[in-house]
C-alpha atoms as a PDB file:
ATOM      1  CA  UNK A   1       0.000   0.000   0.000  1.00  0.00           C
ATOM      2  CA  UNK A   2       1.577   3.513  -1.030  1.00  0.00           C
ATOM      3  CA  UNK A   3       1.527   6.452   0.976  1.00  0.00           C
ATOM      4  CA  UNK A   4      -1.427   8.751   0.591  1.00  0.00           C
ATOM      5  CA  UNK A   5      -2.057  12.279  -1.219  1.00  0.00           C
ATOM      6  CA  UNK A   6      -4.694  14.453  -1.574  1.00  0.00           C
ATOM      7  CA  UNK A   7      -5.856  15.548  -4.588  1.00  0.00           C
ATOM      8  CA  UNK A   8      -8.154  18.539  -5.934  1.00  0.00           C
ATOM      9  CA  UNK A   9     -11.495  17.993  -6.957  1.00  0.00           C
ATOM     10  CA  UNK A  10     -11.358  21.108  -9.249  1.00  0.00           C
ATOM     11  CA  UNK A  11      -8.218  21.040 -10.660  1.00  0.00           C
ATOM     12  CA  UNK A  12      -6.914  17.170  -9.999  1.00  0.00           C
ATOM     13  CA  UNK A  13      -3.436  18.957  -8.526  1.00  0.00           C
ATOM     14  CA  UNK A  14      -1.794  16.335  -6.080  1.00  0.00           C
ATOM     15  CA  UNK A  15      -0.488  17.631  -2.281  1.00  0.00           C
ATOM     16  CA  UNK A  16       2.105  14.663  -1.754  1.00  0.00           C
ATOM     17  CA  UNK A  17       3.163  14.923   1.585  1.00  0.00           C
ATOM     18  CA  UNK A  18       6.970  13.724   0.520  1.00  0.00           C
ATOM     19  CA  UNK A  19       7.053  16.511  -1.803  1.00  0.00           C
ATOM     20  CA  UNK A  20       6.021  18.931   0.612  1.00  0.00           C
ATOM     21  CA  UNK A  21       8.518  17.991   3.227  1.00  0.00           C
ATOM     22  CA  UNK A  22      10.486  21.462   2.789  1.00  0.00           C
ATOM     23  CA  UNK A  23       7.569  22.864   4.629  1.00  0.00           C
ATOM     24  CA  UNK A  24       8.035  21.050   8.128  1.00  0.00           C
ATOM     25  CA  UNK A  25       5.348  22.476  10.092  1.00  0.00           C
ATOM     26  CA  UNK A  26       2.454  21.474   7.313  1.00  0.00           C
ATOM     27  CA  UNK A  27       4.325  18.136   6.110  1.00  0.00           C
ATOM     28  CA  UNK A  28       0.820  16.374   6.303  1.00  0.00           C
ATOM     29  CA  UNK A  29      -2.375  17.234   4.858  1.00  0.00           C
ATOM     30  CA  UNK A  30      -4.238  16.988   8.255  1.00  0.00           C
ATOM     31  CA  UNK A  31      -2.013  19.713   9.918  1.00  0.00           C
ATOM     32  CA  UNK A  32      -2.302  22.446   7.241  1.00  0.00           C
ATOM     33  CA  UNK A  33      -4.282  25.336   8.147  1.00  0.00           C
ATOM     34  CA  UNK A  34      -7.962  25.293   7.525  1.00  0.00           C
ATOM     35  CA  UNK A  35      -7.640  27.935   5.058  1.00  0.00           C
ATOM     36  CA  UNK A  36      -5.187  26.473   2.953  1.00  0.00           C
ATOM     37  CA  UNK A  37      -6.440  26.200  -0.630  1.00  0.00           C
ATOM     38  CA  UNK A  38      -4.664  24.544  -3.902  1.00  0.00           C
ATOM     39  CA  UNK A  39      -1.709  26.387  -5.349  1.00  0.00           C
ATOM     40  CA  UNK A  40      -3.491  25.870  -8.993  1.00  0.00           C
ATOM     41  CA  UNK A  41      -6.391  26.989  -8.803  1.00  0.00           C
ATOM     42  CA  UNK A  42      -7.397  28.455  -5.173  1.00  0.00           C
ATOM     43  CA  UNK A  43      -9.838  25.466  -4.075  1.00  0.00           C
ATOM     44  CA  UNK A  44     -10.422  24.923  -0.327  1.00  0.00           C
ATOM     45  CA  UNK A  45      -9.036  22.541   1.738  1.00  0.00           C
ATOM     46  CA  UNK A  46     -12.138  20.682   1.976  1.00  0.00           C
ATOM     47  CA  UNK A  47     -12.440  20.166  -1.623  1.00  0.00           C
ATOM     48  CA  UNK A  48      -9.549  17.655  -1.425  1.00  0.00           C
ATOM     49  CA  UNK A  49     -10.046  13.713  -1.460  1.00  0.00           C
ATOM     50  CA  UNK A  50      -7.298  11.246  -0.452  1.00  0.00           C
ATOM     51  CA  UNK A  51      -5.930   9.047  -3.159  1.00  0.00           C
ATOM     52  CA  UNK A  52      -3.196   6.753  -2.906  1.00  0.00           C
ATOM     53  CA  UNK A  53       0.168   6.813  -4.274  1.00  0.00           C
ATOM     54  CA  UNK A  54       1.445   4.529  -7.003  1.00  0.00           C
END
Protein backbone atom coordinates (compact mmCIF):
# COMPACT_ATOMS: atom_id res chain seq x y z
CA UNK A 1 0.00 0.00 0.00
CA UNK A 2 1.58 3.51 -1.03
CA UNK A 3 1.53 6.45 0.98
CA UNK A 4 -1.43 8.75 0.59
CA UNK A 5 -2.06 12.28 -1.22
CA UNK A 6 -4.69 14.45 -1.57
CA UNK A 7 -5.86 15.55 -4.59
CA UNK A 8 -8.15 18.54 -5.93
CA UNK A 9 -11.49 17.99 -6.96
CA UNK A 10 -11.36 21.11 -9.25
CA UNK A 11 -8.22 21.04 -10.66
CA UNK A 12 -6.91 17.17 -10.00
CA UNK A 13 -3.44 18.96 -8.53
CA UNK A 14 -1.79 16.34 -6.08
CA UNK A 15 -0.49 17.63 -2.28
CA UNK A 16 2.10 14.66 -1.75
CA UNK A 17 3.16 14.92 1.58
CA UNK A 18 6.97 13.72 0.52
CA UNK A 19 7.05 16.51 -1.80
CA UNK A 20 6.02 18.93 0.61
CA UNK A 21 8.52 17.99 3.23
CA UNK A 22 10.49 21.46 2.79
CA UNK A 23 7.57 22.86 4.63
CA UNK A 24 8.04 21.05 8.13
CA UNK A 25 5.35 22.48 10.09
CA UNK A 26 2.45 21.47 7.31
CA UNK A 27 4.32 18.14 6.11
CA UNK A 28 0.82 16.37 6.30
CA UNK A 29 -2.38 17.23 4.86
CA UNK A 30 -4.24 16.99 8.26
CA UNK A 31 -2.01 19.71 9.92
CA UNK A 32 -2.30 22.45 7.24
CA UNK A 33 -4.28 25.34 8.15
CA UNK A 34 -7.96 25.29 7.52
CA UNK A 35 -7.64 27.93 5.06
CA UNK A 36 -5.19 26.47 2.95
CA UNK A 37 -6.44 26.20 -0.63
CA UNK A 38 -4.66 24.54 -3.90
CA UNK A 39 -1.71 26.39 -5.35
CA UNK A 40 -3.49 25.87 -8.99
CA UNK A 41 -6.39 26.99 -8.80
CA UNK A 42 -7.40 28.46 -5.17
CA UNK A 43 -9.84 25.47 -4.08
CA UNK A 44 -10.42 24.92 -0.33
CA UNK A 45 -9.04 22.54 1.74
CA UNK A 46 -12.14 20.68 1.98
CA UNK A 47 -12.44 20.17 -1.62
CA UNK A 48 -9.55 17.66 -1.43
CA UNK A 49 -10.05 13.71 -1.46
CA UNK A 50 -7.30 11.25 -0.45
CA UNK A 51 -5.93 9.05 -3.16
CA UNK A 52 -3.20 6.75 -2.91
CA UNK A 53 0.17 6.81 -4.27
CA UNK A 54 1.44 4.53 -7.00
Amino acid sequence: MGELRWQCCRCGWVYDPIEEKHEKKYNRFEDLPKDYTCRRCGATKNQFRQVEAL
